[in-house]
C-alpha atoms as a PDB file:
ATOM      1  CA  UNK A   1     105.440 123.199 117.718  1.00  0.00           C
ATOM      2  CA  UNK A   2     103.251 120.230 118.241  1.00  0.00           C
ATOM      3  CA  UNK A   3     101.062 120.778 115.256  1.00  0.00           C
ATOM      4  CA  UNK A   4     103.071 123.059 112.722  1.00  0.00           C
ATOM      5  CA  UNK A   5     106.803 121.697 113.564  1.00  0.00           C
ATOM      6  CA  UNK A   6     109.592 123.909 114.848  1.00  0.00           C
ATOM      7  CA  UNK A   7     110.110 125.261 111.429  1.00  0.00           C
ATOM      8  CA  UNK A   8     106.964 126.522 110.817  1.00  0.00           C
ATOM      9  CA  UNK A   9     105.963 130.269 110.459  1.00  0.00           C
ATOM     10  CA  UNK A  10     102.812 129.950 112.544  1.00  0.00           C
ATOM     11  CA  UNK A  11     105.499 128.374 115.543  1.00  0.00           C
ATOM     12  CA  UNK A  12     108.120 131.439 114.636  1.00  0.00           C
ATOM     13  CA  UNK A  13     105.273 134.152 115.261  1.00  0.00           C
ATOM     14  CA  UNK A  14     103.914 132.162 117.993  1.00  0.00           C
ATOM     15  CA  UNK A  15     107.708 132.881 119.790  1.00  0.00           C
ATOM     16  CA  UNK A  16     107.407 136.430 118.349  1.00  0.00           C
ATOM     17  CA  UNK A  17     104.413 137.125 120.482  1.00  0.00           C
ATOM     18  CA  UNK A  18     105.836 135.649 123.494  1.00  0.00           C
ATOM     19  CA  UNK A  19     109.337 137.511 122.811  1.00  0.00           C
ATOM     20  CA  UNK A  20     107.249 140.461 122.440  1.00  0.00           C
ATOM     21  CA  UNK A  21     105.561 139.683 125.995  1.00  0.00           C
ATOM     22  CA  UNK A  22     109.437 138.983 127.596  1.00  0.00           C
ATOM     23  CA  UNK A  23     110.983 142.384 126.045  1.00  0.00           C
ATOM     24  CA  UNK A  24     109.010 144.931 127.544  1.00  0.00           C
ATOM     25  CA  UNK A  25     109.059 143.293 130.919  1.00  0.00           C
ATOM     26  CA  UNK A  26     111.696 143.267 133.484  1.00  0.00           C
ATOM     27  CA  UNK A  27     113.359 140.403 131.818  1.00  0.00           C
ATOM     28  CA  UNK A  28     114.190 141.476 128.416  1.00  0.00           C
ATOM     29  CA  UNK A  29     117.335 138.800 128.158  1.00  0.00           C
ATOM     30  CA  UNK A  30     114.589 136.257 128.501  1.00  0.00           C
ATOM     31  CA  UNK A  31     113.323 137.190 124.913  1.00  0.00           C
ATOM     32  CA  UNK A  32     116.213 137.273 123.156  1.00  0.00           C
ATOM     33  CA  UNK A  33     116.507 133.446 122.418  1.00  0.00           C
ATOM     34  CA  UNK A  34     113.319 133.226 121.238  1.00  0.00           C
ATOM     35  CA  UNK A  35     113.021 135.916 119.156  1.00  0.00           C
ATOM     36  CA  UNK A  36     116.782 134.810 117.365  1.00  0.00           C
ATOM     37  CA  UNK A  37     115.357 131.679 116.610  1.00  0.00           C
ATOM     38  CA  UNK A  38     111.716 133.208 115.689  1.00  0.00           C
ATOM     39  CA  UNK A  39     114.132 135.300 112.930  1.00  0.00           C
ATOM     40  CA  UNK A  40     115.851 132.388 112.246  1.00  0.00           C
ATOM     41  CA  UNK A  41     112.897 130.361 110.894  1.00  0.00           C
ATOM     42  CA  UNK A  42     111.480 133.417 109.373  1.00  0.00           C
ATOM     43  CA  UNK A  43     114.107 134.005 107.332  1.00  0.00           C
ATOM     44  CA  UNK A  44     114.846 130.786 106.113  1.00  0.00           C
ATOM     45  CA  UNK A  45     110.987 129.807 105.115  1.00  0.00           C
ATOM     46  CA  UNK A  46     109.384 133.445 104.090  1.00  0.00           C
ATOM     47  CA  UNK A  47     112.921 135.446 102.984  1.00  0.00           C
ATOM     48  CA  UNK A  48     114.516 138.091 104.731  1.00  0.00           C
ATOM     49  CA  UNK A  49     112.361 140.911 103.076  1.00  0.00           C
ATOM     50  CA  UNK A  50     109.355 139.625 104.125  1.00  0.00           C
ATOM     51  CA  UNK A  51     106.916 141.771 106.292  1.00  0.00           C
ATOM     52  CA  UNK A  52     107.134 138.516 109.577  1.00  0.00           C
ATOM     53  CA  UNK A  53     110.420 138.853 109.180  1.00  0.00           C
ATOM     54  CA  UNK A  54     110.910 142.076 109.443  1.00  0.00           C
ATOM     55  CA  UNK A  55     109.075 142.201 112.084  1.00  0.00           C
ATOM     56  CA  UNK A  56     110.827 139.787 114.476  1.00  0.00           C
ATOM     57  CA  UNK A  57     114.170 141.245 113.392  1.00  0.00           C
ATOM     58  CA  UNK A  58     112.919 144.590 114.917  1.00  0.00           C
ATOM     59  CA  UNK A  59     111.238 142.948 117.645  1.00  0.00           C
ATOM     60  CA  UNK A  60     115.058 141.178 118.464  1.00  0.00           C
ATOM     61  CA  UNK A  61     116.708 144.804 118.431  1.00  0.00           C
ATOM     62  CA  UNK A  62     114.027 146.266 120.732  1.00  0.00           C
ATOM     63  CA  UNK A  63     114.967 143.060 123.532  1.00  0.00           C
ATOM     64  CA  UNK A  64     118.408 144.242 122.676  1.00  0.00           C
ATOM     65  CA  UNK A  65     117.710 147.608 122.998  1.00  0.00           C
ATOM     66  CA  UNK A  66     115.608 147.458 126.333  1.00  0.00           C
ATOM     67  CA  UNK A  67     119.100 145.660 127.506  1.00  0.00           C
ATOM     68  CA  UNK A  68     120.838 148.567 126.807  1.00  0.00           C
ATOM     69  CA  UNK A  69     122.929 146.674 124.126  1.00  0.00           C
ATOM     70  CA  UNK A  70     122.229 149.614 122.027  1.00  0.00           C
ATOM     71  CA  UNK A  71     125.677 149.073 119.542  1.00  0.00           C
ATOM     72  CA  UNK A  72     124.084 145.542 118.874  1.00  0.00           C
ATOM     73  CA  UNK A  73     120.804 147.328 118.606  1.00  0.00           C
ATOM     74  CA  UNK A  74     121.525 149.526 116.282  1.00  0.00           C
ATOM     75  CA  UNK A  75     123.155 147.090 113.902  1.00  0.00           C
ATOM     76  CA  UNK A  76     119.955 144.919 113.833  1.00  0.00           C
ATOM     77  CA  UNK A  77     118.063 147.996 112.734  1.00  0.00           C
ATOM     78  CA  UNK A  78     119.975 149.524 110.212  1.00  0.00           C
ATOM     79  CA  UNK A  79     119.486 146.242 108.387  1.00  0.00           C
ATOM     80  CA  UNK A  80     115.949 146.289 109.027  1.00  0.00           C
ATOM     81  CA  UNK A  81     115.937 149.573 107.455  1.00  0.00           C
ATOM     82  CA  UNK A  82     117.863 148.779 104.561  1.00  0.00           C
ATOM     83  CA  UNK A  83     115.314 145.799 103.705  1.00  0.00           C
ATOM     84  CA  UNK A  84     112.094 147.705 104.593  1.00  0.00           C
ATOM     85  CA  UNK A  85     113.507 150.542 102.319  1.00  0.00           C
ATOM     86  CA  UNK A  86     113.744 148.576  99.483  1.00  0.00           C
ATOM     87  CA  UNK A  87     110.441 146.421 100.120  1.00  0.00           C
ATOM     88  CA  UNK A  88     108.305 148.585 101.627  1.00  0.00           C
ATOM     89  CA  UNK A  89     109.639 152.229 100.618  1.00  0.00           C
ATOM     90  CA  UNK A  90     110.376 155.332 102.677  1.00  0.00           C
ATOM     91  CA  UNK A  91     107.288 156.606 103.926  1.00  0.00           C
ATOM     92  CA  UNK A  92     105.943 152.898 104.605  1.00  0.00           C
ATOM     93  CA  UNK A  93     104.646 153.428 108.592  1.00  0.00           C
ATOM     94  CA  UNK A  94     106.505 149.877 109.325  1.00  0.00           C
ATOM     95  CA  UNK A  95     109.824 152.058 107.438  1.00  0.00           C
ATOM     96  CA  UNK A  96     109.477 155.206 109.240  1.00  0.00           C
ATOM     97  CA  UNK A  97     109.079 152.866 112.487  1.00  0.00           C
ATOM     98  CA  UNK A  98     112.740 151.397 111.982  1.00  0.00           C
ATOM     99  CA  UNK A  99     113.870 154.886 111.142  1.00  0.00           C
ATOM    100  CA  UNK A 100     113.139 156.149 114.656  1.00  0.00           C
ATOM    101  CA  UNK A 101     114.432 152.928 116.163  1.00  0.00           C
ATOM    102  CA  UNK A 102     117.913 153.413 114.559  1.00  0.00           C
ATOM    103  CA  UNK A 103     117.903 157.104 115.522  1.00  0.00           C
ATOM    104  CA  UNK A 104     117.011 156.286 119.147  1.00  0.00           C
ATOM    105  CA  UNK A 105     120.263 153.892 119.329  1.00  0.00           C
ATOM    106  CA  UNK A 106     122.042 155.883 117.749  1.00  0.00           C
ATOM    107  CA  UNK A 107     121.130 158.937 120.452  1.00  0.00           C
ATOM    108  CA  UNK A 108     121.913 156.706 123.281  1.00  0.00           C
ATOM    109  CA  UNK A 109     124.880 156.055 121.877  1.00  0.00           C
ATOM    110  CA  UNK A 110     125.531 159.969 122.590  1.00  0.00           C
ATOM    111  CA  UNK A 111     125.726 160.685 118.922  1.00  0.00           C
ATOM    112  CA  UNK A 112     122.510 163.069 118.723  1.00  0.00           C
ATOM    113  CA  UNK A 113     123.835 164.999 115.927  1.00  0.00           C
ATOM    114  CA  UNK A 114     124.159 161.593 113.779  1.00  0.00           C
ATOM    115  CA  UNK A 115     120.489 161.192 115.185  1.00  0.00           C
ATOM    116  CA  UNK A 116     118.406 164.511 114.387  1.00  0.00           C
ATOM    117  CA  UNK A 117     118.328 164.501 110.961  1.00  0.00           C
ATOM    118  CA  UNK A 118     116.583 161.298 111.187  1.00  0.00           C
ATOM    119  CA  UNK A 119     114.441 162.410 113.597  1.00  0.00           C
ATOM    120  CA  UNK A 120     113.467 165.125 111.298  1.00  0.00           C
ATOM    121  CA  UNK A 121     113.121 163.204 108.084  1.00  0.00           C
ATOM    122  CA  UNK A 122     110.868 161.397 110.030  1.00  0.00           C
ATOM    123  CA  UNK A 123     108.955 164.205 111.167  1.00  0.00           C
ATOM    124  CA  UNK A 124     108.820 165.365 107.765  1.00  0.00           C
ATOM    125  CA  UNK A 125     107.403 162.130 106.685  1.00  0.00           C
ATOM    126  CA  UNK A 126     104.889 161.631 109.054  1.00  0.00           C
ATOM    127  CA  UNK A 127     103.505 165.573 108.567  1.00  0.00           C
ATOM    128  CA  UNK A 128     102.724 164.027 105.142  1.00  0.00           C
ATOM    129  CA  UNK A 129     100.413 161.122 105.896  1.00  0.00           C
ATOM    130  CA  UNK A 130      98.998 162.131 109.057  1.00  0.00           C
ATOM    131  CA  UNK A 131      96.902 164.540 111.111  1.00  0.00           C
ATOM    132  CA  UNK A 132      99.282 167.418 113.001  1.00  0.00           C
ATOM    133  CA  UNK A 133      97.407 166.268 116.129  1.00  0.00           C
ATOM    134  CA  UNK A 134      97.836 162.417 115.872  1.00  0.00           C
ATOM    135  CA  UNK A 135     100.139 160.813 118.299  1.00  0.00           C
ATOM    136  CA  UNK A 136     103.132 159.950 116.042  1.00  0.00           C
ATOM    137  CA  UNK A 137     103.383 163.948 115.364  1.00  0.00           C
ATOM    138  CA  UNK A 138     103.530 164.257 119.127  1.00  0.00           C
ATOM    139  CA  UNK A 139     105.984 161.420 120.116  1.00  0.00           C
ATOM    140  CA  UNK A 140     108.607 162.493 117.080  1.00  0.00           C
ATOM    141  CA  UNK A 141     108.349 165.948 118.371  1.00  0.00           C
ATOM    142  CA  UNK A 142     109.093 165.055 121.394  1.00  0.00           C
ATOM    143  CA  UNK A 143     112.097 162.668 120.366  1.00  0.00           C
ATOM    144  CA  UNK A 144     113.440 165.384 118.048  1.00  0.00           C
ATOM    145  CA  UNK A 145     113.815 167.821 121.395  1.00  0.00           C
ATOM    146  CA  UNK A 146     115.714 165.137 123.461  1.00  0.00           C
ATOM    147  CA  UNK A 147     118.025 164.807 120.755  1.00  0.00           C
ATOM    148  CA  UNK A 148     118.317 168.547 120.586  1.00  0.00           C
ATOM    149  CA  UNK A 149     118.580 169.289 124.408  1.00  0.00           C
ATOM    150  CA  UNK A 150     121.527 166.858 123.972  1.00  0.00           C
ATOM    151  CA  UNK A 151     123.028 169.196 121.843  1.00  0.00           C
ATOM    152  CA  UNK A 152     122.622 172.221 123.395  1.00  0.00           C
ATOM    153  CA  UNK A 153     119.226 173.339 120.952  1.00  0.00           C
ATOM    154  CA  UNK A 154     117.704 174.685 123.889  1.00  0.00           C
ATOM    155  CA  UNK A 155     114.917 177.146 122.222  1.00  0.00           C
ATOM    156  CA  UNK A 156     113.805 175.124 119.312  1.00  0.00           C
ATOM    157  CA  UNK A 157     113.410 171.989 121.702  1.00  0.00           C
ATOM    158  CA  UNK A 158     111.389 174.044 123.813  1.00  0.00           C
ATOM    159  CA  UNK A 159     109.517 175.454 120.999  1.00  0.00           C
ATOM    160  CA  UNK A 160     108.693 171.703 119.714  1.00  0.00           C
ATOM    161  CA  UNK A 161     108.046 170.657 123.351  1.00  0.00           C
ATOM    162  CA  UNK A 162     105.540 173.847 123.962  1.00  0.00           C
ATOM    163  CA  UNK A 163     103.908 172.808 119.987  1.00  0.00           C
ATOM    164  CA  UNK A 164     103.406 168.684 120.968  1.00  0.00           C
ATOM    165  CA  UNK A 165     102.296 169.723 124.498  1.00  0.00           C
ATOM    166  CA  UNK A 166      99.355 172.099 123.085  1.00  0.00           C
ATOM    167  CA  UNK A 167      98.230 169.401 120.946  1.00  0.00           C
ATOM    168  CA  UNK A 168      98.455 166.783 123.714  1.00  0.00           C
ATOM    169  CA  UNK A 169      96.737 168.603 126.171  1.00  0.00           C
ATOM    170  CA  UNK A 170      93.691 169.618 123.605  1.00  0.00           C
ATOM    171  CA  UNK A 171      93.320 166.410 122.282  1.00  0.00           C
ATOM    172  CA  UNK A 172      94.071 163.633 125.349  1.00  0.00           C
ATOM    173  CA  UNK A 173      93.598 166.027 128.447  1.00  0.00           C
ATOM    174  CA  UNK A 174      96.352 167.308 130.775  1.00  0.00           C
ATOM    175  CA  UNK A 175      96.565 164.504 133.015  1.00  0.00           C
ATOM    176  CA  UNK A 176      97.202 161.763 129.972  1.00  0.00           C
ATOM    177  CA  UNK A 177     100.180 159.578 130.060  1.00  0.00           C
ATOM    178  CA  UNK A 178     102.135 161.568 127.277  1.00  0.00           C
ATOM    179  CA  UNK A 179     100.944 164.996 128.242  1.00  0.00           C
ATOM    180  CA  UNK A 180     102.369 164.407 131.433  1.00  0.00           C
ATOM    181  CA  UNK A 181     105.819 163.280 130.145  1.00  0.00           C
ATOM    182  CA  UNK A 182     105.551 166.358 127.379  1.00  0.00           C
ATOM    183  CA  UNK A 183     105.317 168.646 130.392  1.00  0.00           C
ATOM    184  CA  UNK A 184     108.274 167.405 132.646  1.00  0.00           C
ATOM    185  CA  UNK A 185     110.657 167.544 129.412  1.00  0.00           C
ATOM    186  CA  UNK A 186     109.842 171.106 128.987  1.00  0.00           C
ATOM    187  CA  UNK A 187     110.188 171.693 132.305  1.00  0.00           C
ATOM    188  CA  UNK A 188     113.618 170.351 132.028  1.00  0.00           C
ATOM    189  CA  UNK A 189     114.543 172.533 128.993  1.00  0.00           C
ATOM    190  CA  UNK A 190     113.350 175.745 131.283  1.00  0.00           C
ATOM    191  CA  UNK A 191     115.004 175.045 133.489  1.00  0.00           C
ATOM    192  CA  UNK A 192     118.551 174.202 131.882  1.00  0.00           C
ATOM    193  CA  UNK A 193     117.596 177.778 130.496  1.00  0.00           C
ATOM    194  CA  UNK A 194     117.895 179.355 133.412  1.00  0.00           C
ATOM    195  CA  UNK A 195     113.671 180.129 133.032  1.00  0.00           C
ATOM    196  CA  UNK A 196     113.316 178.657 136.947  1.00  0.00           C
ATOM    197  CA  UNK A 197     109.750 180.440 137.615  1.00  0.00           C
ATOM    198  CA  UNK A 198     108.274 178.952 134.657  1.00  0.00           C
ATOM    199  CA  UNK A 199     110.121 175.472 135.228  1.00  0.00           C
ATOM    200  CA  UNK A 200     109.455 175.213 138.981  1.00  0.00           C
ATOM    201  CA  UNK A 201     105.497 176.117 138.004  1.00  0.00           C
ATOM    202  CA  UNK A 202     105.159 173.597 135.610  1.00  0.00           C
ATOM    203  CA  UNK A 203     106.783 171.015 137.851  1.00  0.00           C
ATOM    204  CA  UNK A 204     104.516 171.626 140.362  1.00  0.00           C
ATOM    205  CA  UNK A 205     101.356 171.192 137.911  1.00  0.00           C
ATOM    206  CA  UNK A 206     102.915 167.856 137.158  1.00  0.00           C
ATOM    207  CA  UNK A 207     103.061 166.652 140.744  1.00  0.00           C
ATOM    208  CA  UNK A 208      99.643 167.952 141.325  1.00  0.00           C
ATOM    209  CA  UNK A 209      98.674 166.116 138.593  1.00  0.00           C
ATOM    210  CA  UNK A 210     100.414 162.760 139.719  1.00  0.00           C
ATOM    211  CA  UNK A 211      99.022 162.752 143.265  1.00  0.00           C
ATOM    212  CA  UNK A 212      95.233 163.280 141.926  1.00  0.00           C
ATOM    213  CA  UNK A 213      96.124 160.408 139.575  1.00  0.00           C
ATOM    214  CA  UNK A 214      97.900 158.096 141.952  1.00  0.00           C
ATOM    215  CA  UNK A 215      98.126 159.575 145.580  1.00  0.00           C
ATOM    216  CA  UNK A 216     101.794 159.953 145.802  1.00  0.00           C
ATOM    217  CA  UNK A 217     104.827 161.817 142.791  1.00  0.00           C
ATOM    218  CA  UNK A 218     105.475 158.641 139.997  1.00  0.00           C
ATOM    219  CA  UNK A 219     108.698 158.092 137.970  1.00  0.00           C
ATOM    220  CA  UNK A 220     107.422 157.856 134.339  1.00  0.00           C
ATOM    221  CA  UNK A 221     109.469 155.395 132.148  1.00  0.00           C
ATOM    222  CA  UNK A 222     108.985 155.176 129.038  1.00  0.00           C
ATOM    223  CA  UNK A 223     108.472 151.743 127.529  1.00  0.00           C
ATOM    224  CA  UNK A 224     109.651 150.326 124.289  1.00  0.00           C
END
């Protein structure tokens, strides 16, 4: 602010970066100022299509989001969407990026079936620019099987758990931080399938797992 003025771009990213520091702490309230005036100042000097702003209007839902404001959340979004659709098009990375933000509010909204076909748009999307084995493949797998479990879609979530989890495990190693979560979701859909054998046994590879890694059973949370 001293050298650029309050106004200036280079002082509205600077406040994105710290925003983005604040909203995936334990005080996500604490970036929500900053990142209302960082859009603020964005909008007004650059335009609301452009790729900052954008940006810190995304970066203000996911502060919103990690406050479990997720109706406020999802507003934010949408309109992200609808200017990154028209700027940046639909298979834009930063586009299909808002896309699974909005479908994630939407789910914890408990409106999964508003949510999957998003979910799989964006699957279909990302099948089309990159590798079946990158991570984005994996992670939208896995999203697209919470929002099924929530519906009741126990074997194809289960089938898209069991395809991410092969990759994961080939490509990162059993013990990595998303093969891990991979396998205690499909655990979960075993068991709410009445499969308890299979379930309890790969449970019990995930705690092994977690007390060679850290000594002692972890609760994984997933970070924003």
């Amino acid at each position: 602010q001293r050298y650029h003025g309050e106004d200036d771009p280079v002082t509205a990213f600077a406040m994105d970066r710290l925003g983005m520091v604040y909203k995936n702490s334990a005080y996500p309230e604490k970036a929500e100022p900053l990142l209302r005036e960082a859009l603020r100042i964005h909008t007004q000097r650059q335009g609301e299509s452009h790729p900052d702003t954008l940006g810190s209007m995304n970066l203000l839902a996911d502060s919103l989001f990690n406050q479990f404001r997720f109706e406020e959340a999802e507003a934010i979004y949408r309109k992200a969407l609808e200017l990154s659709l028209r700027a940046l098009g639909p298979e834009h990375p930063d586009t299909l990026v808002t896309t699974q933000s909005v479908a994630d509010s939407v789910s914890e909204q408990g409106r999964p079936a508003e949510a999957e076909p998003m979910y799989r748009e964006n699957l279909a999307a990302l099948s089309r620019s990159v590798g079946p084995t990158d991570l984005p493949i994996i992670d939208e797998k896995r999203d697209l099987s919470n929002c099924l479990v929530q519906q009741g879609k126990y074997p194809e979530a289960e089938r898209l758990l069991r395809e991410a989890l092969a990759v994961a495990v080939e490509k990162y190693g059993p013990e990595y931080r998303d093969t891990i979560k991979l396998t205690c979701a499909l655990a979960s859909v075993l068991a709410r399938q009445g499969e308890d054998a299979e379930a309890e046994q790969v449970a019990r590879e995930v705690l092994e797992f977690q007390h060679r890694q850290r000594g002692a059973p972890q609760v994984l949370i997933e970070d924003r």
